[in-house]
C-alpha atoms as a PDB file:
ATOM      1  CA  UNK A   1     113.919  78.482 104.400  1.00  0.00           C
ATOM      2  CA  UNK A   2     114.334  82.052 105.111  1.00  0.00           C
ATOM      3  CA  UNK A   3     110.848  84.121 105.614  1.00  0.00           C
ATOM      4  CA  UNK A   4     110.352  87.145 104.614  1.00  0.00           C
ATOM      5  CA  UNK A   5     107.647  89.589 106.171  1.00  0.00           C
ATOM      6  CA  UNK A   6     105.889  91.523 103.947  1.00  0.00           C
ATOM      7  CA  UNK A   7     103.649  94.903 105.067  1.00  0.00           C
ATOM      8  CA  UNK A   8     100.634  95.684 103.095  1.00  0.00           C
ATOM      9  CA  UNK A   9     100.698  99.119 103.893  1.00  0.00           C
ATOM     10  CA  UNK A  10     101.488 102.603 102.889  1.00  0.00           C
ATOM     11  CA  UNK A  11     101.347 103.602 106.407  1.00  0.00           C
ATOM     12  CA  UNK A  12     104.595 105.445 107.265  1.00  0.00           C
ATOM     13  CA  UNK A  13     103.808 104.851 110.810  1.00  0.00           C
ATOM     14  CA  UNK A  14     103.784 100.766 110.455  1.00  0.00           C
ATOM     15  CA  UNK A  15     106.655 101.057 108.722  1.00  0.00           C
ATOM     16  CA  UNK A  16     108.857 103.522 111.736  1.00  0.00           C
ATOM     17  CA  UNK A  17     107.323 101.002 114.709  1.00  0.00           C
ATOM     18  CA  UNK A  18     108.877  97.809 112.491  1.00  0.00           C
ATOM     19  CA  UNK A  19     111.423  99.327 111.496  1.00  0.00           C
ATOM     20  CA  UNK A  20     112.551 100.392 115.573  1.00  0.00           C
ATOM     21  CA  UNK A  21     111.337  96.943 116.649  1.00  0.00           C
ATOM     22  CA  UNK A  22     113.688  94.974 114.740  1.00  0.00           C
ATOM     23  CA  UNK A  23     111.978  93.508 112.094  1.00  0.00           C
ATOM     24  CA  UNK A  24     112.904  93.443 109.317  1.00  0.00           C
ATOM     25  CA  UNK A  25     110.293  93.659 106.249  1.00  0.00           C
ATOM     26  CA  UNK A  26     109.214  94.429 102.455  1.00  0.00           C
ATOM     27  CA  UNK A  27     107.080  96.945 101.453  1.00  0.00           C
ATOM     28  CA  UNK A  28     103.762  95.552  99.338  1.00  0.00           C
ATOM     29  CA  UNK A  29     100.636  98.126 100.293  1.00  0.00           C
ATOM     30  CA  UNK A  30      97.625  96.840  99.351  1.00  0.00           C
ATOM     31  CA  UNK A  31      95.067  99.211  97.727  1.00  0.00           C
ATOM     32  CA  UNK A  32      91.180  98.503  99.347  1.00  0.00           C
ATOM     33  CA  UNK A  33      88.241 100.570 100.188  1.00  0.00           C
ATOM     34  CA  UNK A  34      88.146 100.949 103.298  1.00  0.00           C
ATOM     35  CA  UNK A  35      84.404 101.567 104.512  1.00  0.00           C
ATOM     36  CA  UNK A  36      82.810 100.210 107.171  1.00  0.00           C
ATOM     37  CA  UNK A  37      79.602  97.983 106.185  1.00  0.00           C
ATOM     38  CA  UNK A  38      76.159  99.013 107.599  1.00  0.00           C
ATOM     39  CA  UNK A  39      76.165  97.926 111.040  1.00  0.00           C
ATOM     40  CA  UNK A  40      79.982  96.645 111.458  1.00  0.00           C
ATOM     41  CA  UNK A  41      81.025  97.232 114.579  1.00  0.00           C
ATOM     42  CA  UNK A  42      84.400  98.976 115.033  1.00  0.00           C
ATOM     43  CA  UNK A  43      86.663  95.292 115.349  1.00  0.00           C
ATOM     44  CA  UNK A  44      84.680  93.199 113.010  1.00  0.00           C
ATOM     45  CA  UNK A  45      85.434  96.661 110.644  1.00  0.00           C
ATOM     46  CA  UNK A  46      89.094  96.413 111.748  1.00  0.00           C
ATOM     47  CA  UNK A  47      89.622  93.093 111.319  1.00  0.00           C
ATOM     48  CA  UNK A  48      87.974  92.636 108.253  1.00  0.00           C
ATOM     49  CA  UNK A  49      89.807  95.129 106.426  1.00  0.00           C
ATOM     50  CA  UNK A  50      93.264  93.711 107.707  1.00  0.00           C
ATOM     51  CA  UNK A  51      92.332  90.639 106.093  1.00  0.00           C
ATOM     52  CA  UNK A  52      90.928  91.598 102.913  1.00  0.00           C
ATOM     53  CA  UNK A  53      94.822  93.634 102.817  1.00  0.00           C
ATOM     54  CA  UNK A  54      96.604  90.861 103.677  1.00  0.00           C
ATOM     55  CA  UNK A  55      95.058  88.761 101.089  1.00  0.00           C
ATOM     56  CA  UNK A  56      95.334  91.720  98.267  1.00  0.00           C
ATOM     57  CA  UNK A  57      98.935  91.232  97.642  1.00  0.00           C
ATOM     58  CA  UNK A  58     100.501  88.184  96.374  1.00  0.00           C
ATOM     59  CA  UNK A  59     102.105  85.584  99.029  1.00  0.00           C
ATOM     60  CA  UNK A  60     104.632  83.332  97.966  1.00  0.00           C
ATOM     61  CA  UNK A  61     106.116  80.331  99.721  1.00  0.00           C
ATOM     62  CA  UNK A  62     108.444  81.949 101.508  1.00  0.00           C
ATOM     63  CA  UNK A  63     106.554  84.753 103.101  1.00  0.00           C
ATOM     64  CA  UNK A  64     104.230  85.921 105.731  1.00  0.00           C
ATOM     65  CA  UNK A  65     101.805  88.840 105.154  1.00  0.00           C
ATOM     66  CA  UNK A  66     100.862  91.683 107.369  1.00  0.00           C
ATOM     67  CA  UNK A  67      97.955  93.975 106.711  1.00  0.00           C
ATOM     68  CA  UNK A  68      96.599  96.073 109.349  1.00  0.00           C
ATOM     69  CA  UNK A  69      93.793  98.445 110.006  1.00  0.00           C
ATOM     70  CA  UNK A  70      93.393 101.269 112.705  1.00  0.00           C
ATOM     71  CA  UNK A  71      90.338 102.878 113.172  1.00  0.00           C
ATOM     72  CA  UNK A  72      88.855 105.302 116.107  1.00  0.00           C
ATOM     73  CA  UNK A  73      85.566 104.713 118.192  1.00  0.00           C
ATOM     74  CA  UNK A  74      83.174 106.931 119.750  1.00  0.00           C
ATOM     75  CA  UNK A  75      80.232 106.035 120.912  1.00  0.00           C
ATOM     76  CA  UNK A  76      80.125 103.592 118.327  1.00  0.00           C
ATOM     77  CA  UNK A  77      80.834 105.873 115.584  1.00  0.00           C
ATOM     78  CA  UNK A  78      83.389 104.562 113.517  1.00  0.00           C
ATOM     79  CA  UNK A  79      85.942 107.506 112.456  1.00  0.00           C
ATOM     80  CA  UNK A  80      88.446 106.767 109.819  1.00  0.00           C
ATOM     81  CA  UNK A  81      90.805 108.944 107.889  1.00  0.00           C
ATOM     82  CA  UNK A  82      88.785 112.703 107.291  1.00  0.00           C
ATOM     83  CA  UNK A  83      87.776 113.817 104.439  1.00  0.00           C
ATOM     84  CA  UNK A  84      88.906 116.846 104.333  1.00  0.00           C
ATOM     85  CA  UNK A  85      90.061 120.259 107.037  1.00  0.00           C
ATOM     86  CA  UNK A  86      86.023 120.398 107.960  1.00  0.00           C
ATOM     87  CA  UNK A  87      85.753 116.894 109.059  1.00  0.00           C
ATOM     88  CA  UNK A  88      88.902 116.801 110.634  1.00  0.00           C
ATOM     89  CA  UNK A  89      86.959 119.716 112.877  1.00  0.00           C
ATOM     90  CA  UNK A  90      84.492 117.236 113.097  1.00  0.00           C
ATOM     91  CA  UNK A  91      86.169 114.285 114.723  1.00  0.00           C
ATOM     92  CA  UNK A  92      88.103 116.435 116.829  1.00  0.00           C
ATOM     93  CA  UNK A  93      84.968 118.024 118.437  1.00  0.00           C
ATOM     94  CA  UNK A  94      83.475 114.514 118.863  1.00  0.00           C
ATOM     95  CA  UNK A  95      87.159 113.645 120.835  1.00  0.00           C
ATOM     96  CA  UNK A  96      87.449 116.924 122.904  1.00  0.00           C
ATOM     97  CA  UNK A  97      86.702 116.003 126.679  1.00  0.00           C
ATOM     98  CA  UNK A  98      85.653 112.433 126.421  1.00  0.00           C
ATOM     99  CA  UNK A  99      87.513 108.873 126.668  1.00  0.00           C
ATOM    100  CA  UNK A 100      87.140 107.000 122.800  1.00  0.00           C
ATOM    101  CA  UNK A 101      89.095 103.397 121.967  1.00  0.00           C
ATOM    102  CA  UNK A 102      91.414 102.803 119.409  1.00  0.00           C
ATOM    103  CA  UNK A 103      91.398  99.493 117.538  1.00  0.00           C
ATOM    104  CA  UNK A 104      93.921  97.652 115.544  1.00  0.00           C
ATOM    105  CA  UNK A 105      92.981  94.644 113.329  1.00  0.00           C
ATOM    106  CA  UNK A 106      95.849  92.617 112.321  1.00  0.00           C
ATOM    107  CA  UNK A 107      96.213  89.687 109.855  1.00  0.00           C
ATOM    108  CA  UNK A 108      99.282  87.452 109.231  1.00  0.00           C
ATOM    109  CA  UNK A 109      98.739  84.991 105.788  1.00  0.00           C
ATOM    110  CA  UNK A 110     100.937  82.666 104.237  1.00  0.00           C
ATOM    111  CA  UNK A 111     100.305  80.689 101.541  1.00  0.00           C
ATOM    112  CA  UNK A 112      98.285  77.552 104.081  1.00  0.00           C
ATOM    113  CA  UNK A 113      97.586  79.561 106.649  1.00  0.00           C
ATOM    114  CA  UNK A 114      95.570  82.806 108.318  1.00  0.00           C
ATOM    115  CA  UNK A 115      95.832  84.937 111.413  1.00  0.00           C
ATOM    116  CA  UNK A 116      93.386  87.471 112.280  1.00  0.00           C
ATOM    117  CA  UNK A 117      93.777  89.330 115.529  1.00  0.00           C
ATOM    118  CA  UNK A 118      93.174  92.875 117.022  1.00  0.00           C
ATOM    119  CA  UNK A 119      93.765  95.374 119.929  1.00  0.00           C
ATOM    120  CA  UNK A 120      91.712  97.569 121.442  1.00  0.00           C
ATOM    121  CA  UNK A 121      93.659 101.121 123.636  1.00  0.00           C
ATOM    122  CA  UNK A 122      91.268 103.555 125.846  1.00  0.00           C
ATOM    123  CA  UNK A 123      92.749 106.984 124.977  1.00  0.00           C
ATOM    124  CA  UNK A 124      91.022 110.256 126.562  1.00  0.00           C
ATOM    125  CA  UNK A 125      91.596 114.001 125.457  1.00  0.00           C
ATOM    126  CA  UNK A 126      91.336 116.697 127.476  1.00  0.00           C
ATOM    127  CA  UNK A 127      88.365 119.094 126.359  1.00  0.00           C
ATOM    128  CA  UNK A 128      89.856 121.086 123.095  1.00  0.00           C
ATOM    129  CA  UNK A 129      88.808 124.870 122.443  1.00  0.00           C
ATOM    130  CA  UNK A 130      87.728 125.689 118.862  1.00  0.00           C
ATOM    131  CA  UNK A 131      90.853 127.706 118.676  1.00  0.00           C
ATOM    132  CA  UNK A 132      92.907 124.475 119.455  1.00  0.00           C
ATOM    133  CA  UNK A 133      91.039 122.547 116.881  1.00  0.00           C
ATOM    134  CA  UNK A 134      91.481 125.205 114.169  1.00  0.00           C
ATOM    135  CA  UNK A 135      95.205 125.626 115.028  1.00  0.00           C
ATOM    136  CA  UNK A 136      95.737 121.574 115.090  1.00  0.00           C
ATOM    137  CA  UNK A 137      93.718 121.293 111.822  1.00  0.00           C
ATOM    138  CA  UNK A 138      95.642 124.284 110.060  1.00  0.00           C
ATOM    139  CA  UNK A 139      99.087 122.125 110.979  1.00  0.00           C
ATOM    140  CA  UNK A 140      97.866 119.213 108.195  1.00  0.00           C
ATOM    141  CA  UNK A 141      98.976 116.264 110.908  1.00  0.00           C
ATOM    142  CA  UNK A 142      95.150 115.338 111.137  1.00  0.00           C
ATOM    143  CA  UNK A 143      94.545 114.886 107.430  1.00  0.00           C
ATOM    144  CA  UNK A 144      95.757 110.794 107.023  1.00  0.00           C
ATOM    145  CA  UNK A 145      95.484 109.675 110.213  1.00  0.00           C
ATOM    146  CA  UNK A 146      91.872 108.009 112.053  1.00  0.00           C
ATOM    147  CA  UNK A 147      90.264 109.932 113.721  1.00  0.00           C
ATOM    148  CA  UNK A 148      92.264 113.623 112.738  1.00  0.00           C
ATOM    149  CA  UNK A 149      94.818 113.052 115.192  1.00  0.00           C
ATOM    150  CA  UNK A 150      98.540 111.361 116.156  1.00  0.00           C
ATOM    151  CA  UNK A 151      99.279 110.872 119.639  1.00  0.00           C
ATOM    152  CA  UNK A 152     103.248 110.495 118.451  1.00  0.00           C
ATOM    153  CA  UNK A 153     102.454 114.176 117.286  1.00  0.00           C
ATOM    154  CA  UNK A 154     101.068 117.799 118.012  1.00  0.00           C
ATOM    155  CA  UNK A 155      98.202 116.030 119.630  1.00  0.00           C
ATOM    156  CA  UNK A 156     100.091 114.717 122.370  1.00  0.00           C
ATOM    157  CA  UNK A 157      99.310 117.781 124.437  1.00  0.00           C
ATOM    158  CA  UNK A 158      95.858 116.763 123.932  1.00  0.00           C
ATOM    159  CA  UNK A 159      95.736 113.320 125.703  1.00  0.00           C
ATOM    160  CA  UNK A 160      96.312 113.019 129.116  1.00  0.00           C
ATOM    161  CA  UNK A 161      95.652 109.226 130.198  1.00  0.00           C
ATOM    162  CA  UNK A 162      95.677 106.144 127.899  1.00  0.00           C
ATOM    163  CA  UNK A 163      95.058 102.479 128.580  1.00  0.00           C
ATOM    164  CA  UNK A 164      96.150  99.311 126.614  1.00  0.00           C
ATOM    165  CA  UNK A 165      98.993  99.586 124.131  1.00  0.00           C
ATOM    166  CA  UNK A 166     100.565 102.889 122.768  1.00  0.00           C
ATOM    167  CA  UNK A 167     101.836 101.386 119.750  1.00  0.00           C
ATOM    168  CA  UNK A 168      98.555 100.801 118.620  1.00  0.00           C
ATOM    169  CA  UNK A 169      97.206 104.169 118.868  1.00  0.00           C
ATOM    170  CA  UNK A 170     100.343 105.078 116.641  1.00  0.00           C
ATOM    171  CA  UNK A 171      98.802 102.420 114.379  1.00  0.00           C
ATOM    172  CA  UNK A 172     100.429  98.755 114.859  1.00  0.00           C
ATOM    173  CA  UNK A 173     100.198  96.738 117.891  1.00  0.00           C
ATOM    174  CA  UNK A 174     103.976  95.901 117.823  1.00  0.00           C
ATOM    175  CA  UNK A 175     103.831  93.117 120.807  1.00  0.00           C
ATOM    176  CA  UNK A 176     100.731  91.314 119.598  1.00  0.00           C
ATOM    177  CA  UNK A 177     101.839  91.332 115.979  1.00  0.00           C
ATOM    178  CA  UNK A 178     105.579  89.732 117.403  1.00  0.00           C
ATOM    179  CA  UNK A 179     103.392  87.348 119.504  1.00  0.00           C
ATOM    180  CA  UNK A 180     101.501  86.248 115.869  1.00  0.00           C
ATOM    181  CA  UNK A 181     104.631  85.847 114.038  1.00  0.00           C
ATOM    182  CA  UNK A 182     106.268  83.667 116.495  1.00  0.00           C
ATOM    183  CA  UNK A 183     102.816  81.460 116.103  1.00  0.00           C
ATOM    184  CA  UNK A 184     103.029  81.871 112.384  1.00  0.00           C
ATOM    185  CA  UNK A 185     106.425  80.389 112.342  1.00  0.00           C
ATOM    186  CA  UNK A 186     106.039  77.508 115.001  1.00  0.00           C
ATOM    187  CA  UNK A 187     103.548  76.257 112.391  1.00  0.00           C
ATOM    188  CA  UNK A 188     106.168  76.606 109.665  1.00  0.00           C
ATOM    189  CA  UNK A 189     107.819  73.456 110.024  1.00  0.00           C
ATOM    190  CA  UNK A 190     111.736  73.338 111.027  1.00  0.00           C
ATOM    191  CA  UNK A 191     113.207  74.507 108.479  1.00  0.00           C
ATOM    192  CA  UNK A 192     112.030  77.913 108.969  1.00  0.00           C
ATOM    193  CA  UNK A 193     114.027  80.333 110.023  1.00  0.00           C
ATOM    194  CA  UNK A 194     112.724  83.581 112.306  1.00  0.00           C
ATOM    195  CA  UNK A 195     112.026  86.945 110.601  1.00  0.00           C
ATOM    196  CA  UNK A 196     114.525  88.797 112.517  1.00  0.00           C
ATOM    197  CA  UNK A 197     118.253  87.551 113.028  1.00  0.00           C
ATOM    198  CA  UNK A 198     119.002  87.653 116.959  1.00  0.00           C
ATOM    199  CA  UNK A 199     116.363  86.135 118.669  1.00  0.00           C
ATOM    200  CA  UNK A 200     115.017  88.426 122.032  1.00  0.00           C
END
C-alpha cells in the first residue's frame, strides 16, 4: 500500500521546506482557531493546535496526516500571527535586543494511530531602531508570520545567532518530522511503502 502524506496547512512555507526535502505530499489545510488557552504554555499551545489540525481533515486508510503549529516566545508571552501593521510594531519591539524561542508542534495521524511532537530553536535579534521596525513593517513580510518576522526574509539582517533547528524557525522542523514518518511507517505493517521514492 502506497501512503500518501497529507499537510494540513496553508502555510506556503511548510509547503517550500517539503517540497526541497523530498517529500512528496497533498495539500488539505485545516481551518482552526488558533488561540492559546488561559495559562497554556507556549508547547502545550503548539502542540495542541497541531493536533486538533491534524485531526480536522479527513484521514483515510492510506494516509498519514501532518498538521503543524509555530508560534514565538518571549518571556512567556505567546506571539502568534499580528493583527494588524501596529502589532506587528509590537512584537518587533518585544524581539529587538533580546534572545526569544521558537516552537514547532507537530502531529502525524493515521487512521489507528497519533504522533505528537515539537521543537523548540533559541533565535536572538540584534536591538532594532524604530526606523527599522517601521521600514520592516511597511514591507508587509511581518503580517502572516509569528511573531512579525521571517528569518528566510528581510529579517535576516536582524538575527545574528540562533540555536536548535533553522527549519523550524521557517516554520517546520524538517528532520524531526522525517524522523516521525519513518516511526509512523515502521508501525504500518509491511506492506507499506515509504512516502518518498529513493530512500536517503
Amino acid at each position: 500500500m502506497r501512503i500518501m502524506l497529507v499537510l494540513a496547512s496553508r502555510s506556503p512555507r511548510r509547503q517550500e521546506l517539503l517540497s526541497r526535502a523530498g517529500i512528496p505530499f497533498v495539500l488539505r489545510p485545516a481551518d482552526i482557531p488558533e488561540e492559546p488557552f488561559d495559562g497554556e504554555a507556549a508547547v502545550e499551545h503548539a502542540r495542541r493546535l497541531a493536533r486538533q489540525k491534524a485531526q480536522a481533515v479527513p484521514c483515510s486508510a492510506d494516509e498519514i496526516i501532518l498538521g503543524a503549529d509555530t508560534v514565538v516566545v518571549v518571556e512567556e508571552q505567546i506571539l502568534g500571527k499580528p493583527q494588524d501593521e501596529a502589532d506587528a510594531g509590537r512584537m518587533l519591539r518585544a524581539l529587538s535586543g533580546r534572545t526569544h524561542e521558537v516552537v514547532t508542534g507537530i502531529c502525524l495521524r493515521t487512521s489507528r494511530r497519533l504522533i505528537v511532537d515539537s521543537e523548540t530553536t533559541r533565535v536572538r535579534f540584534v536591538p532594532l531602531s524604530e526606523e527599522e521596525i517601521a521600514a520592516y513593517v511597511a514591507s508587509g513580510e511581518p503580517m502572516d508570520k509569528a511573531g512579525a518576522y521571517a528569518i528566510q526574509g528581510l529579517a535576516s539582517k536582524f538575527i545574528d545567532r540562533i540555536e536548535g533547528c533553522y527549519f523550524n524557525v521557517v516554520g517546520l522542523p524538517v528532520a524531526l518530522v522525517w524522523k516521525r514518518l519513518k516511526e509512523m511507517q515502521a508501525g504500518g505493517g509491511a506492506e507499506a511503502q515509504a512516502i518518498m521514492g529513493p530512500s536517503v
